[in-house]
Protein backbone atom coordinates (compact mmCIF):
# COMPACT_ATOMS: atom_id res chain seq x y z
CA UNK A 1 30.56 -41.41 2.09
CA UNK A 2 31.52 -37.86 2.79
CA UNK A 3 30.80 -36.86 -0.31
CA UNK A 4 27.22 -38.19 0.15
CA UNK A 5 27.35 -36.49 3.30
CA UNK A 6 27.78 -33.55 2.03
CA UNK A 7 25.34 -33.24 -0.90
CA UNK A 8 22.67 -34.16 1.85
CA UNK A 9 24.04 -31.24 3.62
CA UNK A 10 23.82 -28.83 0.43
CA UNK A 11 20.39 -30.00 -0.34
CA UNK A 12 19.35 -29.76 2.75
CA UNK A 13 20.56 -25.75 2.89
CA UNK A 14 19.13 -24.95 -0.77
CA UNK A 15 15.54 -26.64 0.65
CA UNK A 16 15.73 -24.53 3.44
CA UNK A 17 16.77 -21.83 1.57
CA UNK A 18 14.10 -22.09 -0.87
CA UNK A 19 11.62 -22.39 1.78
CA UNK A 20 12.92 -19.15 3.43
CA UNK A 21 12.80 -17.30 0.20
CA UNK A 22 9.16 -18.69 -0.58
CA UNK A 23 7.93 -18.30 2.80
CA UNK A 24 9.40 -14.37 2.60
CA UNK A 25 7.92 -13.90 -1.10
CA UNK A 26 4.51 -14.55 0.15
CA UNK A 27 4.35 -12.41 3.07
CA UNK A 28 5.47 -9.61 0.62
CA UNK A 29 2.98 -10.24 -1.88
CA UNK A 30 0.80 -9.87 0.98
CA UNK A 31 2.07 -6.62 1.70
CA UNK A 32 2.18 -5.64 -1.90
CA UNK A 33 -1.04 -6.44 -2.21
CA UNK A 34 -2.65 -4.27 0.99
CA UNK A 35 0.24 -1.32 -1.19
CA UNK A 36 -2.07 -1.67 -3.63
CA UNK A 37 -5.25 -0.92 -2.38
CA UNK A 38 -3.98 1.54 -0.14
CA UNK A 39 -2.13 3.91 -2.46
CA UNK A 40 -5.26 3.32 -4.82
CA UNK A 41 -8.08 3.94 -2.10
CA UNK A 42 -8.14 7.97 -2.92
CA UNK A 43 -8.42 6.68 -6.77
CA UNK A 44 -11.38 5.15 -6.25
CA UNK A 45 -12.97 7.10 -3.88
CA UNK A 46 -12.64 9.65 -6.47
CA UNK A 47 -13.56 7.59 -9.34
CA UNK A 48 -17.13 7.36 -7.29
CA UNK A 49 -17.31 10.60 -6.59
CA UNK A 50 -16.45 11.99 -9.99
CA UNK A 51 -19.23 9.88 -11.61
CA UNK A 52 -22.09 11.87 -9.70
CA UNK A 53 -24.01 14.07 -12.38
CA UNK A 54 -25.14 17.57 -11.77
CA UNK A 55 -28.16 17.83 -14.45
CA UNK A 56 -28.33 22.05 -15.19
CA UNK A 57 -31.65 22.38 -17.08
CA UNK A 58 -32.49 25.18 -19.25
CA UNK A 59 -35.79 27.07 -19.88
CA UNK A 60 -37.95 25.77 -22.11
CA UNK A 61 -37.95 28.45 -24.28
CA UNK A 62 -34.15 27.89 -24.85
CA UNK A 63 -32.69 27.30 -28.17
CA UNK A 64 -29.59 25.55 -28.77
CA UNK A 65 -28.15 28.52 -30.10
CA UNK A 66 -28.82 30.35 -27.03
CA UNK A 67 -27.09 28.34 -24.39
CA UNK A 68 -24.00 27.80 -26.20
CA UNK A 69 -22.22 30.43 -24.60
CA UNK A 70 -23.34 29.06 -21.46
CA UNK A 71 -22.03 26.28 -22.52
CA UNK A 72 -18.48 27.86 -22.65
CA UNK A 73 -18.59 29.35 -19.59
CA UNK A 74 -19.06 26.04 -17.85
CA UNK A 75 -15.89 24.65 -19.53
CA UNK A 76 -14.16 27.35 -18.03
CA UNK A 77 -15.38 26.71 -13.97
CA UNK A 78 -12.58 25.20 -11.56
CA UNK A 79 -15.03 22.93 -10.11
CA UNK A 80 -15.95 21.12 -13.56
CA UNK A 81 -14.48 17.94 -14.55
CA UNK A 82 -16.24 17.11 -17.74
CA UNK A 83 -19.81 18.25 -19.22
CA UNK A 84 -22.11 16.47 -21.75
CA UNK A 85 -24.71 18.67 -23.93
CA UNK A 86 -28.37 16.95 -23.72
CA UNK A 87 -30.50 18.47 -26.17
CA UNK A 88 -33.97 18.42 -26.50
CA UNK A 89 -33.63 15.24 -29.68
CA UNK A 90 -31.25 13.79 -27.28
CA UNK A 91 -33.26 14.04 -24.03
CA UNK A 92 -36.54 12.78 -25.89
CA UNK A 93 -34.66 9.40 -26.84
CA UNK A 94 -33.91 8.68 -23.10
CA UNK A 95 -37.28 9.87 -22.03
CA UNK A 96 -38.71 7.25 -24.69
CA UNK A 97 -36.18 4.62 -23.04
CA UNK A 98 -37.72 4.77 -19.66
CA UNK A 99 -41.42 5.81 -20.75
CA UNK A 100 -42.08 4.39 -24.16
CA UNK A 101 -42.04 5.34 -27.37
CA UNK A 102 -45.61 6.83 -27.03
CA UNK A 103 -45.04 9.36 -23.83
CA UNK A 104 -45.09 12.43 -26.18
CA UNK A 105 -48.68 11.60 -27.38
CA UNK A 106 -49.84 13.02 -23.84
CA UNK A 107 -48.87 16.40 -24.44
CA UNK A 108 -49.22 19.00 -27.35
CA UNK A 109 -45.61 19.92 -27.18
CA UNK A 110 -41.97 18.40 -26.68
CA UNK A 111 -41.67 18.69 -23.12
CA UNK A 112 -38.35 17.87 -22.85
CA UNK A 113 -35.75 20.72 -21.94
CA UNK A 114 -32.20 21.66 -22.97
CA UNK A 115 -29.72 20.05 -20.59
CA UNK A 116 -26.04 19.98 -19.52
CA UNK A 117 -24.86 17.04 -17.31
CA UNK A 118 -22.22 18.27 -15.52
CA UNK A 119 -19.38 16.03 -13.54
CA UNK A 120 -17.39 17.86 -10.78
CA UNK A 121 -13.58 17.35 -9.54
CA UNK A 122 -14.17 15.11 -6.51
CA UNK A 123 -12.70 17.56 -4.09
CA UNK A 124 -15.84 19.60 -5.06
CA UNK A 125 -18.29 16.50 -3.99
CA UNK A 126 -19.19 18.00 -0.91
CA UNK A 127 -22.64 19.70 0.58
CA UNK A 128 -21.13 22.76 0.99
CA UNK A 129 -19.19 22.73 -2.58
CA UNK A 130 -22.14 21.76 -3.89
CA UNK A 131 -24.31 24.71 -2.35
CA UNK A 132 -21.99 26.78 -3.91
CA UNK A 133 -21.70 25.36 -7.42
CA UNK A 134 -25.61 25.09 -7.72
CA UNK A 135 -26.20 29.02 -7.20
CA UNK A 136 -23.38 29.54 -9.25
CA UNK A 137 -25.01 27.40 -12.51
CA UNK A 138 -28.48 28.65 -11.58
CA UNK A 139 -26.85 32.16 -12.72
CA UNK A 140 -26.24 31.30 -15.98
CA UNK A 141 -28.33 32.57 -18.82
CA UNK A 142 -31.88 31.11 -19.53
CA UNK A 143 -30.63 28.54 -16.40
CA UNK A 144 -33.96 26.93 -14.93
CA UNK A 145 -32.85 23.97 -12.39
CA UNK A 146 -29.82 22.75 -11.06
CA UNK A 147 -30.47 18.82 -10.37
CA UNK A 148 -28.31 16.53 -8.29
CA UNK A 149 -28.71 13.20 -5.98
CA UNK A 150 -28.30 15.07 -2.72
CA UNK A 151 -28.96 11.75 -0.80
CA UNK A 152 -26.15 9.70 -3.05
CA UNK A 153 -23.62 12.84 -2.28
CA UNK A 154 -24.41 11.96 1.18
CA UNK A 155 -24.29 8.44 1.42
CA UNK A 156 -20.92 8.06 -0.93
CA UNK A 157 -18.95 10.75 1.30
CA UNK A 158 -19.88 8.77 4.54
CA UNK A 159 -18.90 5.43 3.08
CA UNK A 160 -16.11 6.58 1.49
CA UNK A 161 -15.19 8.04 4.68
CA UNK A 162 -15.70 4.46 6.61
CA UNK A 163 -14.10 3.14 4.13
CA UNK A 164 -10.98 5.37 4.64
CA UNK A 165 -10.90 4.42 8.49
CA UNK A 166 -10.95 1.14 7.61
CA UNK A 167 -8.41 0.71 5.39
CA UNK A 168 -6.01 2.68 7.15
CA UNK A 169 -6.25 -0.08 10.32
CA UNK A 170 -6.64 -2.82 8.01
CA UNK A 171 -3.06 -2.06 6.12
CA UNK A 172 -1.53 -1.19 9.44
CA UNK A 173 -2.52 -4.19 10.88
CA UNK A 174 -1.62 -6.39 7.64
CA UNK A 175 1.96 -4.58 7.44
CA UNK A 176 2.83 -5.60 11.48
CA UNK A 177 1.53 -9.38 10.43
CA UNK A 178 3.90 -9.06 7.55
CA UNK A 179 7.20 -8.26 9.57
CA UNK A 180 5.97 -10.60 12.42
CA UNK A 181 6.05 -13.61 10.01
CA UNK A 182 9.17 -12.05 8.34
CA UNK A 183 10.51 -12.12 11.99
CA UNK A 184 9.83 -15.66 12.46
CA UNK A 185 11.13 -16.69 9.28
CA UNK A 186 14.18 -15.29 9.37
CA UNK A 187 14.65 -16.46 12.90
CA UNK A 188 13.57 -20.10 12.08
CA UNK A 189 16.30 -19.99 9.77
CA UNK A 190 19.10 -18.55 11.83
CA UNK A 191 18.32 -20.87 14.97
CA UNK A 192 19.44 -23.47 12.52
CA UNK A 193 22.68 -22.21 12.31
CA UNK A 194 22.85 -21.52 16.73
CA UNK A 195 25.77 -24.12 17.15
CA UNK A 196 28.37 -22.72 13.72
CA UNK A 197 27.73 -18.88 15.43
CA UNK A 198 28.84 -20.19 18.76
CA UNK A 199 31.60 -22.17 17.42
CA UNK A 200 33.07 -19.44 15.60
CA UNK A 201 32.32 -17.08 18.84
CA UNK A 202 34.50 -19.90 20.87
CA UNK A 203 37.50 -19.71 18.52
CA UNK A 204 37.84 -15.72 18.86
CA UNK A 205 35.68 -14.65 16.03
CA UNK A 206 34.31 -10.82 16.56
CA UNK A 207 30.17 -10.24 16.47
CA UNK A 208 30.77 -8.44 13.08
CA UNK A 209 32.94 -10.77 11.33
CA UNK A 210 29.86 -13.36 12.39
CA UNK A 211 27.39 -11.29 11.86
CA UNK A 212 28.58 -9.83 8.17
CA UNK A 213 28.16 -12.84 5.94
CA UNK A 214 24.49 -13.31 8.42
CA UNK A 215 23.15 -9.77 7.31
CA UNK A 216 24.82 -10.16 3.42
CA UNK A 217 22.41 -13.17 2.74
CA UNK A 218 19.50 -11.39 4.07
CA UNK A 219 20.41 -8.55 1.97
CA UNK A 220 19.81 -10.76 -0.93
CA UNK A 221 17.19 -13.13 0.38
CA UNK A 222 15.10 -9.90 0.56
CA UNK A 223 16.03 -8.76 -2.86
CA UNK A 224 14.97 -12.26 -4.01
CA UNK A 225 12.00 -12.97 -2.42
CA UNK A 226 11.03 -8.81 -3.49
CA UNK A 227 11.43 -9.74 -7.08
CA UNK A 228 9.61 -12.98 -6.94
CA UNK A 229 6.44 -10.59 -4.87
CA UNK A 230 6.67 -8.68 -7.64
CA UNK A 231 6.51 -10.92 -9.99
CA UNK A 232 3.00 -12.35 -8.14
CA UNK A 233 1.75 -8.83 -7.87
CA UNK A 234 2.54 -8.37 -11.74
CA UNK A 235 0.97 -11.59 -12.78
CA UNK A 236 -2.58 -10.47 -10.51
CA UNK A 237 -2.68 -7.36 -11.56
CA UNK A 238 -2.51 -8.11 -15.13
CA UNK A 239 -5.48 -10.90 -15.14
CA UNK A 240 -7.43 -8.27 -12.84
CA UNK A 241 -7.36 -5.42 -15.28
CA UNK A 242 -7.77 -7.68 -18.29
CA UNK A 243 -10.66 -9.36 -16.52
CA UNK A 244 -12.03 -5.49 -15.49
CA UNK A 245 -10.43 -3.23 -17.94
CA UNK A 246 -12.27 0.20 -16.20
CA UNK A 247 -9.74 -0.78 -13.28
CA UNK A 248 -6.86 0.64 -15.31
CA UNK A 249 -9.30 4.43 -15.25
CA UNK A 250 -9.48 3.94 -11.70
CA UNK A 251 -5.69 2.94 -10.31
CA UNK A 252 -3.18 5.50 -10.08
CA UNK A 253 0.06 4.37 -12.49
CA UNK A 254 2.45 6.29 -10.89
CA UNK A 255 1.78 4.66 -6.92
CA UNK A 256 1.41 1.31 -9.01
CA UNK A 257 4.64 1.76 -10.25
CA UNK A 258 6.11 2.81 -6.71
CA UNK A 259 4.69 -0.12 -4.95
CA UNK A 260 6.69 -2.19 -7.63
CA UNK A 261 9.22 -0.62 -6.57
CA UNK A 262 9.18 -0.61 -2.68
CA UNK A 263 8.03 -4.29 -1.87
CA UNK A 264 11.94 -5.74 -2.53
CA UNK A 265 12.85 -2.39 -0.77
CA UNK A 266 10.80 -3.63 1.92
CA UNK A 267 11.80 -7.21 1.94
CA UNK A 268 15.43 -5.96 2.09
CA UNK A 269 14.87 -4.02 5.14
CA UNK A 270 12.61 -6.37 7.29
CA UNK A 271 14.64 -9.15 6.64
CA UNK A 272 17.60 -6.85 7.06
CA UNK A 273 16.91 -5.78 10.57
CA UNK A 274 14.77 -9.24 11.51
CA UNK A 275 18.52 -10.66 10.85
CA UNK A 276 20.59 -8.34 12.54
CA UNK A 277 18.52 -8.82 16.06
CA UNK A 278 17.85 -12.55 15.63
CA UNK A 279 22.01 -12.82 15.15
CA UNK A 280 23.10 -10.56 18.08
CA UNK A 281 20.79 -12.51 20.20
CA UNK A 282 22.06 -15.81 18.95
CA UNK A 283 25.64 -14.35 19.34
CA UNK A 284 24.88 -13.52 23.23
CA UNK A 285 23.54 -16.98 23.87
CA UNK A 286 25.88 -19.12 26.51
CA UNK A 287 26.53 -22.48 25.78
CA UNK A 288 23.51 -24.01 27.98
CA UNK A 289 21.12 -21.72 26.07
CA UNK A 290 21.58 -23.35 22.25
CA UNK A 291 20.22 -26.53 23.08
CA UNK A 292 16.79 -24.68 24.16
């Protein structure tokens, strides 16, 4: 009969246990999760902003020959991510995509100019930046136009700067939900064990020796629950970039990696500190106050 007794009693532990450590692992996928999109908001933003071309088109008297060293020279500007060469064959062939094959019958001559479509850093994706770089390119030799979506620049800055406001309350306000349930988890758990903390506070036992063993097993309840988060966070990150492989050109590896490696950091501190308050308040209760 004991023996029963006390199987119930050890299943009953490893359930609640298990619930704990499920309970925690979901709240800190949650939080990896909001990691993610925060430490990857500035990758995107500049993913957007680095895909707005800057169209510099040449006279039409320009040869190919003749702009190459302009060509060089924008290799060599600060403000230049990447640059493709449009010539005239090329820039007839996407003319004939958007007009038809039979737009060049209206005029006696190719119409279509040398171009360079250029793509700028994204700290450079900016009015004034932009003021800047298009003087700078109208410079160059035999340099006719300098073309750009003025009203995208504009819209993408101020959404991308909404979006920034946005995110920045939204994680906040995701990370305090996080330790809040945390909280209440851990307490749940510890309330369990009220009357064994003021038993062993009756027969003499200090508030460390009671609390040690308390904060040791949410040491490793956090390190478990962090590893099975991670685990999550591995498994949805892996169907999301196989699903959308351009992800992997947007996210930033490095804060990827270092979100891996601060959610059990974080799971071992919340639950860390939720346990060390939840047991020195359980410690201080008087007799009267455990059975409420």
């Amino acid at each position: 009969m004991k023996k029963r007794e006390k199987n119930i009693v050890y299943r009953r532990l490893i359930q609640s246990y298990l619930s704990s450590v499920i309970s925690i692992s979901m709240v800190l996928l949650l939080a990896g999760l909001t990691g993610m999109l925060g430490v990857n908001a500035k990758s995107v933003s500049d993913y957007f902003r680095e895909n707005i071309k800057i169209s510099l088109i040449f006279e039409d008297i320009a040869t190919e020959q003749e702009v190459m060293p302009s060509l060089d020279i924008i290799g060599q500007k600060e403000y230049v991510k990447d640059f493709e060469f449009v010539s005239r064959e090329k820039g007839t062939e996407e003319m004939k995509e958007i007009l038809g094959e039979d737009f060049l019958d209206l005029f006696e001559v190719n119409p279509i100019p040398i171009s360079v479509d250029i793509f700028l850093k994204a700290d450079y994706i900016y009015t004034d930046s932009l003021s800047f770089i298009k003087q700078d390119l109208s410079s160059l030799s035999l340099a006719k136009e300098v073309v750009y979506q003025e009203s995208l620049v504009g819209i993408i800055n101020d959404n991308m700067e909404k979006a920034g406001y946005v995110a920045g309350v939204l994680i906040l306000l995701l990370l305090f939900i996080s330790f809040v349930l945390i909280n209440n988890t851990v307490r749940i758990n510890l309330y369990a064990k009220r009357f064994v903390i003021y038993t062993m506070k009756l027969v003499g036992a200090k508030r460390s020796f009671i609390r040690k063993p308390l904060l040791v097993k949410g040491i490793w309840q956090g390190i478990v629950s962090g590893v099975i988060a991670d685990i999550l966070l591995g498994m949805l990150v892996y169907v999301a970039v196989r699903d959308l492989p351009e992800l992997l050109a947007i996210m930033d590896k490095n804060m990827i990696i270092a979100v891996f490696a601060v959610v059990p950091l974080l799971g071992v501190l919340l639950c860390l500190l939720s346990t060390f308050f939840i047991s020195n308040r359980l410690i201080s209760m008087s007799g009267d106050d455990i059975y409420y």
